[in-house]
N, C-alpha and C. Protein backbone atom coordinates (compact mmCIF):
# COMPACT_ATOMS: atom_id res chain seq x y z
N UNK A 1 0.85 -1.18 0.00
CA UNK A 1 0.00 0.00 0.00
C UNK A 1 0.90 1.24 0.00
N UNK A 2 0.65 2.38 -1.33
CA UNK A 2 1.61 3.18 -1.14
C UNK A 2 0.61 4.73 -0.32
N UNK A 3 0.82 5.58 0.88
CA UNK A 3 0.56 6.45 1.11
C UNK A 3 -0.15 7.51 0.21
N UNK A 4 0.56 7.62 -0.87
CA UNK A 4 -0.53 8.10 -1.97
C UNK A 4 -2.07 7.46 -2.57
N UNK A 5 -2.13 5.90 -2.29
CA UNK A 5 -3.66 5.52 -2.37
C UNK A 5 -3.87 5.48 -1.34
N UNK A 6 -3.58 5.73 -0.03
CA UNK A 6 -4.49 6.64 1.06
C UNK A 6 -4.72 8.02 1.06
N UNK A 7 -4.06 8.71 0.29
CA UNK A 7 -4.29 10.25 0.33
C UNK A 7 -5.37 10.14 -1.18
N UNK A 8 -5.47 9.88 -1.72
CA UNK A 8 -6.27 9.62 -2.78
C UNK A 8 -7.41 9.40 -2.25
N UNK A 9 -8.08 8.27 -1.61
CA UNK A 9 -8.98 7.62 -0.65
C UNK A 9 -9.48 8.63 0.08
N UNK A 10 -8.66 9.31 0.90
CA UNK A 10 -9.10 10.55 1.58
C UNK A 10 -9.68 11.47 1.44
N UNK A 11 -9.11 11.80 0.29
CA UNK A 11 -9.96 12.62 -0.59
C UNK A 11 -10.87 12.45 -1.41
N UNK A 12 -11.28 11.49 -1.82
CA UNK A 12 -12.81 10.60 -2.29
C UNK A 12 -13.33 10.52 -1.20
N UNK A 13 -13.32 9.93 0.00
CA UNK A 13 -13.59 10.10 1.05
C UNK A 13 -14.50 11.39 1.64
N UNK A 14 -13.63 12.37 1.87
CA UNK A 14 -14.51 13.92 1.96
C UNK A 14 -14.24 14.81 0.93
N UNK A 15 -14.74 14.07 -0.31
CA UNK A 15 -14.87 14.95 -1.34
C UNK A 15 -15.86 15.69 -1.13
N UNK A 16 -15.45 17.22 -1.94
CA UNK A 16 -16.38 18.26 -1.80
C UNK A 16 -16.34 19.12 0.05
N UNK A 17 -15.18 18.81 0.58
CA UNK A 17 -15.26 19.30 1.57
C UNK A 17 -13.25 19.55 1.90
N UNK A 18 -13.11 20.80 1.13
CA UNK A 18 -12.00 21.50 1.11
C UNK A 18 -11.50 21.33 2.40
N UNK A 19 -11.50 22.12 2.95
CA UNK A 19 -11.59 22.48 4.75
C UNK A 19 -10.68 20.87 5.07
N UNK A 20 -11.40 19.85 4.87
CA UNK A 20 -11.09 18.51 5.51
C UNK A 20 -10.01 18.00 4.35
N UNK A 21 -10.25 18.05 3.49
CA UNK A 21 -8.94 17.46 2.62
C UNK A 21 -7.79 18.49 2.69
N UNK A 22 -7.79 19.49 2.94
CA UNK A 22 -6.72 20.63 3.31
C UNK A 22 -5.94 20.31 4.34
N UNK A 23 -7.29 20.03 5.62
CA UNK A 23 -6.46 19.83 6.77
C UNK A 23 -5.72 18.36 6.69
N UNK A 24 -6.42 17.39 6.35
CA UNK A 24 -5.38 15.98 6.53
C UNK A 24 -4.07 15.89 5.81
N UNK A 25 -3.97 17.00 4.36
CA UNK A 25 -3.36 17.06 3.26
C UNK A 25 -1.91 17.78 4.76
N UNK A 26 -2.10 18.41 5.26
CA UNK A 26 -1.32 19.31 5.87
C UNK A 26 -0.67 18.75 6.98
N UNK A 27 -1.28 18.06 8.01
CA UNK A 27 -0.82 17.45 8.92
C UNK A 27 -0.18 15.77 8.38
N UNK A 28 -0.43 15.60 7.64
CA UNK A 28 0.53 14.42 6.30
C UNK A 28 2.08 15.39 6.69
N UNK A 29 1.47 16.30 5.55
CA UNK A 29 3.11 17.01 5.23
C UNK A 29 4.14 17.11 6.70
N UNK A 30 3.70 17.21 7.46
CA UNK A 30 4.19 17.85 8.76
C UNK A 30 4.58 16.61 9.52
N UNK A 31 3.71 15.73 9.89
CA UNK A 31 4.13 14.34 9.89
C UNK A 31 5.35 14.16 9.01
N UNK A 32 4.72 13.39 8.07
CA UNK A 32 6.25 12.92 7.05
C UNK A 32 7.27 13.91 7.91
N UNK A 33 7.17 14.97 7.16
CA UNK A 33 8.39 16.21 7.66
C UNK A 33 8.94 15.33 9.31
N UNK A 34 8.56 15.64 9.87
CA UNK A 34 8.94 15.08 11.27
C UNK A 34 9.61 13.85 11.62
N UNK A 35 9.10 13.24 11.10
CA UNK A 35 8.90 11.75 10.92
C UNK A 35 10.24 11.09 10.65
N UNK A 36 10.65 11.86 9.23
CA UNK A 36 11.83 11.92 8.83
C UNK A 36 12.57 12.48 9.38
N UNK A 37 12.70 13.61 9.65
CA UNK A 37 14.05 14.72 10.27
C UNK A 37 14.18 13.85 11.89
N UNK A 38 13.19 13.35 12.63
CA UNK A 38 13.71 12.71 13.52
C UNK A 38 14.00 11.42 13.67
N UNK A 39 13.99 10.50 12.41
CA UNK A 39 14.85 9.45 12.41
C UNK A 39 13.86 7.97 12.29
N UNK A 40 12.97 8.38 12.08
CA UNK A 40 11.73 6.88 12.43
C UNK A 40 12.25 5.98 11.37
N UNK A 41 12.30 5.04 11.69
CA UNK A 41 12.34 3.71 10.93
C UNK A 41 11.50 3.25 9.91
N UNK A 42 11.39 3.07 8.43
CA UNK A 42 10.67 2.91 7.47
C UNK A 42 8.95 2.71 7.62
N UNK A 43 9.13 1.03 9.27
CA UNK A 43 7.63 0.31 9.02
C UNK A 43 6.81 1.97 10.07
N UNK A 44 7.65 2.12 11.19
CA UNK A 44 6.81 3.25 11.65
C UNK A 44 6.29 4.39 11.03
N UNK A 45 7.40 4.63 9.77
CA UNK A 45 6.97 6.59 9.22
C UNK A 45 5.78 5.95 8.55
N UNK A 46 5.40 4.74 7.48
CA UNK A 46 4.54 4.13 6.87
C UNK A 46 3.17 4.71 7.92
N UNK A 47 3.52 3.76 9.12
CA UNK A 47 2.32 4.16 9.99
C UNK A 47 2.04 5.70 10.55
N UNK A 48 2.98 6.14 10.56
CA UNK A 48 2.13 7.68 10.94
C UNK A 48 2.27 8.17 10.00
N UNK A 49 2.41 8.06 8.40
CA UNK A 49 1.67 8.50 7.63
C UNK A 49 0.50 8.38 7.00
N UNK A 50 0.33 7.05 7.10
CA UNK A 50 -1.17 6.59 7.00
C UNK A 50 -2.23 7.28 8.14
N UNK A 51 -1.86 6.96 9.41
CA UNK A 51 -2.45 7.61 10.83
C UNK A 51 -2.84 9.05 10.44
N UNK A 52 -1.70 9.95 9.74
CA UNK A 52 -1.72 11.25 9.53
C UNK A 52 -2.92 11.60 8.49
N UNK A 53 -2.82 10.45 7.56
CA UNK A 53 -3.88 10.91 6.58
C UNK A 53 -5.34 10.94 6.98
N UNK A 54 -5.53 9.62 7.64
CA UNK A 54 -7.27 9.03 8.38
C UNK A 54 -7.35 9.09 9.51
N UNK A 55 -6.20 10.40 10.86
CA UNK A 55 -6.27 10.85 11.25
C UNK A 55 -8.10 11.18 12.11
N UNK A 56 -8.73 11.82 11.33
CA UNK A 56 -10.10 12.66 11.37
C UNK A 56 -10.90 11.73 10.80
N UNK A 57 -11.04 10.75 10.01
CA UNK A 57 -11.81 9.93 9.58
C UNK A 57 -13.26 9.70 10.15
N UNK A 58 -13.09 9.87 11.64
CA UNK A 58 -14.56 9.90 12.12
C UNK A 58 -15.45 11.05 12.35
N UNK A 59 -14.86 12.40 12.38
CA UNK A 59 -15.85 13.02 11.92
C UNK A 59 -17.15 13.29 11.48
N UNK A 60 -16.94 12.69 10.12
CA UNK A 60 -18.66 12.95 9.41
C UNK A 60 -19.18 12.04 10.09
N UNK A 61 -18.91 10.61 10.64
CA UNK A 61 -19.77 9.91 11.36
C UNK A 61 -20.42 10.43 12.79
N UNK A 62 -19.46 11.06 13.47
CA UNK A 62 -19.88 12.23 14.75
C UNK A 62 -20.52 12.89 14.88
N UNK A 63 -20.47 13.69 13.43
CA UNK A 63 -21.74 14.81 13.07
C UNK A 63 -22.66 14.36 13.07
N UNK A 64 -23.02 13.02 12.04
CA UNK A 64 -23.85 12.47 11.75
C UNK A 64 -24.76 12.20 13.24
N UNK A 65 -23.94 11.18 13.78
CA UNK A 65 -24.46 10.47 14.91
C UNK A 65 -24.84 11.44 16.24
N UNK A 66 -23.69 12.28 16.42
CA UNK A 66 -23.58 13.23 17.62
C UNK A 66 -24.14 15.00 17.46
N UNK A 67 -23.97 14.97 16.26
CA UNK A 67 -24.71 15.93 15.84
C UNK A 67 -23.54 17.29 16.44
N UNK A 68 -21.91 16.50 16.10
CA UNK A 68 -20.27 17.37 16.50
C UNK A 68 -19.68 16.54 16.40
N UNK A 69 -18.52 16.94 16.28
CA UNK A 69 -16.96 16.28 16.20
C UNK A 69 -15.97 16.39 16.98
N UNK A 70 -16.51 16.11 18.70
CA UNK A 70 -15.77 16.52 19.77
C UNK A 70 -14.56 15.27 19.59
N UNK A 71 -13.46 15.72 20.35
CA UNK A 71 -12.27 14.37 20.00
C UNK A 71 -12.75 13.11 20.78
N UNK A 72 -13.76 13.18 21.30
CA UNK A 72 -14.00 12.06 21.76
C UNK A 72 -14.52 11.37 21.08
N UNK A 73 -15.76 12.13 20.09
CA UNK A 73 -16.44 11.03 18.86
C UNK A 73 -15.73 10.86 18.15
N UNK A 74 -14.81 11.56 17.82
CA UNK A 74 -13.79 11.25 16.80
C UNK A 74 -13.08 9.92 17.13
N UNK A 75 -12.58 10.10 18.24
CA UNK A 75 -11.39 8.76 18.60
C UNK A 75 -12.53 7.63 18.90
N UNK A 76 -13.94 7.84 18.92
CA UNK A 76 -14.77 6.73 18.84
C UNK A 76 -15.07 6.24 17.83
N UNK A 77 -15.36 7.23 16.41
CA UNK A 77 -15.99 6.58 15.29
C UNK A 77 -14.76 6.61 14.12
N UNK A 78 -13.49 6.59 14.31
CA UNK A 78 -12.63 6.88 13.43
C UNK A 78 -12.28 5.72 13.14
N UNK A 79 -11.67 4.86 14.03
CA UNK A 79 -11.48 3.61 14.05
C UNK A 79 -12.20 2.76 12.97
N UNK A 80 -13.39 2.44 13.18
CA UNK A 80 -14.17 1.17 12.49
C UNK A 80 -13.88 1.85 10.83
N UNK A 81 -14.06 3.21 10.49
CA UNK A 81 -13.96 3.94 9.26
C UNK A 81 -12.37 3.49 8.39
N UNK A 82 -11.44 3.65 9.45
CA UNK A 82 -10.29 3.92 8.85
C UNK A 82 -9.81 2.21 8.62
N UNK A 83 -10.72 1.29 9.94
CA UNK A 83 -9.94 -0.22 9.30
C UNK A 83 -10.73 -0.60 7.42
N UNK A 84 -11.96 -0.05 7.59
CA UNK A 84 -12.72 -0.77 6.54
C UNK A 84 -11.83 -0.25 5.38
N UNK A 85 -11.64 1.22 5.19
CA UNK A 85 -10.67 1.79 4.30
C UNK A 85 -9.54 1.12 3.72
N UNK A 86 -8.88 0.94 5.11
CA UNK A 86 -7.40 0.49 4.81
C UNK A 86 -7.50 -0.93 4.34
N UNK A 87 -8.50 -1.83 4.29
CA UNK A 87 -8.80 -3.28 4.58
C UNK A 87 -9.01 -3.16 2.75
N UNK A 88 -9.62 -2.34 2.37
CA UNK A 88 -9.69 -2.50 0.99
C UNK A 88 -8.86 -1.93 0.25
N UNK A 89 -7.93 -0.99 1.17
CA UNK A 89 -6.81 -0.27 0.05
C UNK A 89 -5.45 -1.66 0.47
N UNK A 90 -5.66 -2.63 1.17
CA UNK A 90 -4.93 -4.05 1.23
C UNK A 90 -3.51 -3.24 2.08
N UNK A 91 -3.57 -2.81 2.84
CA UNK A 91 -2.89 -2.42 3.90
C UNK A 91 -2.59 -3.91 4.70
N UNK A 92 -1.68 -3.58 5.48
CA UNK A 92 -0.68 -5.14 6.17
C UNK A 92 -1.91 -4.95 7.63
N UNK A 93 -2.38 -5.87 8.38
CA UNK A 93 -3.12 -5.87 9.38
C UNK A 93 -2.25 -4.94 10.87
N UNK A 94 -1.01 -5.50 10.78
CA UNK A 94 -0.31 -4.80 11.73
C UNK A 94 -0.42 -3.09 11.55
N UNK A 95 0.02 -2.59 10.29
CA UNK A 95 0.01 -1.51 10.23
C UNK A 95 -1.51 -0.83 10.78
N UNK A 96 -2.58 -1.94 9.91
CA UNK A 96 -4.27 -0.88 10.09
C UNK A 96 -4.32 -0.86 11.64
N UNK A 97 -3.93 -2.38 12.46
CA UNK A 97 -4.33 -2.08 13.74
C UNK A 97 -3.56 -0.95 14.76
N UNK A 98 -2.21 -0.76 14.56
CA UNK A 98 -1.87 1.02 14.89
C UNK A 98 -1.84 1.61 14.68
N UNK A 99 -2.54 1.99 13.35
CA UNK A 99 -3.12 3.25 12.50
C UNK A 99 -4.63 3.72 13.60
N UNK A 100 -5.12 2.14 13.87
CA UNK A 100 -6.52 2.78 14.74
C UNK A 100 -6.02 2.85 15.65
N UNK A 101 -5.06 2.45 16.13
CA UNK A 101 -5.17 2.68 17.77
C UNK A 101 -4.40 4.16 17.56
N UNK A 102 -4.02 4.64 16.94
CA UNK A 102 -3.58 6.21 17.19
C UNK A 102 -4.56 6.87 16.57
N UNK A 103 -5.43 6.62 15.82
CA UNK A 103 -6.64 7.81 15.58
C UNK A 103 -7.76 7.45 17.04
N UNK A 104 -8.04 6.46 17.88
CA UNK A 104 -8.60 6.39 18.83
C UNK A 104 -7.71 7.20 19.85
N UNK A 105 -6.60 7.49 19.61
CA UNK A 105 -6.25 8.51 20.86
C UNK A 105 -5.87 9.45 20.25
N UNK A 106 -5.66 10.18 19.07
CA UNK A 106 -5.03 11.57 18.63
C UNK A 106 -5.75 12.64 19.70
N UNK A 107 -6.63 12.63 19.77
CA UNK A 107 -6.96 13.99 20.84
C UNK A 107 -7.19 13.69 22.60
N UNK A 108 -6.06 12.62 22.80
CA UNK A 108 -5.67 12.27 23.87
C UNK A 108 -3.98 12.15 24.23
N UNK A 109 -4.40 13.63 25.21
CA UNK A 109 -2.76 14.29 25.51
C UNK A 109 -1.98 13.88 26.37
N UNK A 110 -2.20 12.75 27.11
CA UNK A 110 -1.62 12.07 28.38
C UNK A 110 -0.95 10.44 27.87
N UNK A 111 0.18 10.46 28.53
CA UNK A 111 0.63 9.27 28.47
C UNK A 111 1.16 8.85 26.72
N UNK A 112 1.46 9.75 26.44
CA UNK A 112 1.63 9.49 24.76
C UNK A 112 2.69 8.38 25.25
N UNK A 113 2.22 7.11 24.02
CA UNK A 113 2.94 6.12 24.01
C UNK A 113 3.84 5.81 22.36
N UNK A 114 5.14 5.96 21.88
CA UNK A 114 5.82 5.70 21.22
C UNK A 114 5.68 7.59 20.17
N UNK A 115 6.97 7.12 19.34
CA UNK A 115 7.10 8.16 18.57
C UNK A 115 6.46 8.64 17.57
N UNK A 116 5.45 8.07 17.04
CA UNK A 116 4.56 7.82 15.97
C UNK A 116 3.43 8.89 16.29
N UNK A 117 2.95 8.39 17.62
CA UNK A 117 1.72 9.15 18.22
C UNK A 117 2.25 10.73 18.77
N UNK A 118 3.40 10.82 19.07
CA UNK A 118 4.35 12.29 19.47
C UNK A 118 3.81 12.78 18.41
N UNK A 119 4.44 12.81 17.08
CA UNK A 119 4.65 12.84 16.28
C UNK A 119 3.41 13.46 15.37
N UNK A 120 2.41 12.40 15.61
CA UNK A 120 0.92 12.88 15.15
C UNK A 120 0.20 13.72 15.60
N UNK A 121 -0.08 13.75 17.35
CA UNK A 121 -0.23 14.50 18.28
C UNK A 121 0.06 16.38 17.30
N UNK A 122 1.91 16.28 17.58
CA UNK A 122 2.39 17.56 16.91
C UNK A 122 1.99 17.87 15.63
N UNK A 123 1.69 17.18 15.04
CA UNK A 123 1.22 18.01 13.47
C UNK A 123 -0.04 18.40 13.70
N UNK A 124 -1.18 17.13 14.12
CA UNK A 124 -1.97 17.60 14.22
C UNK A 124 -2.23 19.39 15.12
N UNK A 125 -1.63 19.40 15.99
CA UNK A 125 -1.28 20.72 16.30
C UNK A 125 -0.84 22.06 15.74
N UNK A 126 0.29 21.41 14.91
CA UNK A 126 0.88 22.89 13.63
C UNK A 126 -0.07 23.01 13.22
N UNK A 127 -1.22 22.24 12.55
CA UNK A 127 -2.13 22.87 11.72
C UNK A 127 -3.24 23.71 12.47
N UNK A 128 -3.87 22.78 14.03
CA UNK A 128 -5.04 23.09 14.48
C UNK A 128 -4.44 24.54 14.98
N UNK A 129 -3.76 25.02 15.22
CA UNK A 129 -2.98 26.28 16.01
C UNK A 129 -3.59 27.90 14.77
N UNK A 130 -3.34 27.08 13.68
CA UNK A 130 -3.56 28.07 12.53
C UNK A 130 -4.72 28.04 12.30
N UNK A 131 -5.49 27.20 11.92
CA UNK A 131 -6.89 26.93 11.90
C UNK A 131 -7.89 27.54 12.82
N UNK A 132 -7.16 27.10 13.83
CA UNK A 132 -8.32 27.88 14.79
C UNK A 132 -7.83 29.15 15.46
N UNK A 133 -6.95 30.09 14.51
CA UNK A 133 -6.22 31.03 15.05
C UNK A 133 -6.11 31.11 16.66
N UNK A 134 -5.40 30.55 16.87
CA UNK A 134 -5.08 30.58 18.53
C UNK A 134 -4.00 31.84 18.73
N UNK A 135 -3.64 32.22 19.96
CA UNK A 135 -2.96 33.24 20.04
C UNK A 135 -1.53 32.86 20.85
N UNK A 136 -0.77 33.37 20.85
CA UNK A 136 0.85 33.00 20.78
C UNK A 136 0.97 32.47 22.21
N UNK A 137 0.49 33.03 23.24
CA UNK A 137 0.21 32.55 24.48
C UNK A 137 -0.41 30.99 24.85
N UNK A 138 -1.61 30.85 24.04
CA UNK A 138 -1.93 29.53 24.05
C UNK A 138 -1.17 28.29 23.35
N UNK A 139 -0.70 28.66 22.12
CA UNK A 139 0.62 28.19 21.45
C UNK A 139 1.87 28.02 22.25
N UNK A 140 2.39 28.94 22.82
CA UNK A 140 3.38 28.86 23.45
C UNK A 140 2.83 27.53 25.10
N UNK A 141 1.74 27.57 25.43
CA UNK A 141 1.46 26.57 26.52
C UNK A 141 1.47 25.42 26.21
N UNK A 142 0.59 25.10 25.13
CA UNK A 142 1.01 23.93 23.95
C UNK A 142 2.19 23.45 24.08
N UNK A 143 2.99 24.48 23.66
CA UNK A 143 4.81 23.81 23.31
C UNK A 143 5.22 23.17 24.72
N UNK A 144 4.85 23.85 25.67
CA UNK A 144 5.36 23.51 26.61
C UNK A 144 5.26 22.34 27.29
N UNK A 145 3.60 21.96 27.20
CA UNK A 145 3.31 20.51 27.82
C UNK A 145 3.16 19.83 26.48
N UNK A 146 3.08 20.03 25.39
CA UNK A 146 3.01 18.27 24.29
C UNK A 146 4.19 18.47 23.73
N UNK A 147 4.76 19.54 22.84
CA UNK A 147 5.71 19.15 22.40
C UNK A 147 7.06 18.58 22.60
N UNK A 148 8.09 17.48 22.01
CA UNK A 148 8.58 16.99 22.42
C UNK A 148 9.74 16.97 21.19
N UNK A 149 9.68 16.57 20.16
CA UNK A 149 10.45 16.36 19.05
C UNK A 149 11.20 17.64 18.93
N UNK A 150 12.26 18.03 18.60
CA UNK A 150 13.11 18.70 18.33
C UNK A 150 12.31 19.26 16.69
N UNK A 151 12.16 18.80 15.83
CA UNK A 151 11.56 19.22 14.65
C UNK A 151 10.54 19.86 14.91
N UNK A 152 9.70 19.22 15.38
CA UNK A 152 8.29 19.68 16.08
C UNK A 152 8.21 20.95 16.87
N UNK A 153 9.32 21.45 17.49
CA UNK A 153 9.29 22.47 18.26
C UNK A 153 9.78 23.40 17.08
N UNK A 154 10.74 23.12 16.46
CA UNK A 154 11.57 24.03 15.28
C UNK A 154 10.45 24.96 14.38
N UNK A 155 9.83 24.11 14.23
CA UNK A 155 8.72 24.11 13.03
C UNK A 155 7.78 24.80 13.63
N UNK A 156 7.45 24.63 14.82
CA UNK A 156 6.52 25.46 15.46
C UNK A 156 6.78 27.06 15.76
N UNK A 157 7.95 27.12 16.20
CA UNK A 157 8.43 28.71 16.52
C UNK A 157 8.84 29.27 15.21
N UNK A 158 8.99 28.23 13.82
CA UNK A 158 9.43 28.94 12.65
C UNK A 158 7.65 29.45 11.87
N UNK A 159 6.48 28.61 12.41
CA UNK A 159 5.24 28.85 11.98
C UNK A 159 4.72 30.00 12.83
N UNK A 160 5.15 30.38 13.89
CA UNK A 160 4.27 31.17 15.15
C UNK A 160 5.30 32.48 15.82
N UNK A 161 6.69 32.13 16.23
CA UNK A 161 7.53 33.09 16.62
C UNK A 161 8.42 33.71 16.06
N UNK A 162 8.67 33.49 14.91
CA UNK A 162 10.32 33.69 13.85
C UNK A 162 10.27 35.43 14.28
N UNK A 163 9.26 36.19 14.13
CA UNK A 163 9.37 37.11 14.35
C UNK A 163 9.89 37.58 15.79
N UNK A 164 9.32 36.68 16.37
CA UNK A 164 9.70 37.02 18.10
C UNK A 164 11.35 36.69 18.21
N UNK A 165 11.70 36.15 17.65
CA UNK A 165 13.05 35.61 17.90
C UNK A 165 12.93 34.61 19.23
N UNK A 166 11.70 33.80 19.27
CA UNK A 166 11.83 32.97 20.44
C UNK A 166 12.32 31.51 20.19
């Protein structure tokens, strides 16, 4: 399975809904980016790039069902979405089953377990920071308790402080 017929998928997926193929398109890039500059090993970057892409996957089911897309429906209905996906784009079983288990916790900030989920955690962040225009203060609290990766922090003060010289 190459990462590009999951980003493909994704975007058939929530076609017609910019906003959502923008954002997964972005936190991909930032991932990979990371992923790489800090050293992950081939079978892992595979997995948090896939993770990165179907990430949000549960969403429209949240809305649907919950009538929102709090991270909790998300890390509830993302899962069953992203195995059926990956199950037909013939993904390796190992990979789909920690692809779900990190979209069942992406918007769970405690106890991050391995580099993959760091990793995802932080992108998903570079983007949500911009998105939901947050302000340098709340950004900067962010950095302080999740971020962890050396890239991840780089990238962050080069997206938010370059001007500050922080």
């Amino acid at each position: 399975m190459k990462t590009g017929d999951v980003a493909a998928a994704m975007c058939a997926y929530n076609a017609g809904d910019v906003r959502r193929i923008n954002h997964l398109m972005k936190v991909f890039a930032f991932a990979k980016t990371i992923g790489e500059r800090e050293g992950l090993d081939a079978d892992t970057q595979e997995i948090l790039e896939v993770a990165a892409l179907t990430h949000d996957i549960g969403i429209r089911n949240s809305e649907r069902k919950y009538g929102n897309c709090s991270g909790a429906h998300q890390q509830e209905e993302g899962p069953p979405e992203a195995w059926a996906l990956l199950v037909r784009l013939g993904a390796e079983e190992r990979v789909i089953e920690r692809v779900c288990w990190l979209i069942a916790h992406h918007h769970t900030y405690t106890n991050i377990e391995g580099l993959d989920y760091q990793i995802l955690v932080e992108a998903d962040f570079l983007v949500n920071a911009f998105e939901d225009e947050m302000d340098a203060d709340a950004i900067r609290t962010v950095q302080e308790k999740l971020f962890r990766t050396q890239t991840g922090i780089e990238l962050l003060k080069k997206l938010h402080f370059c001007r500050e010289n922080v």
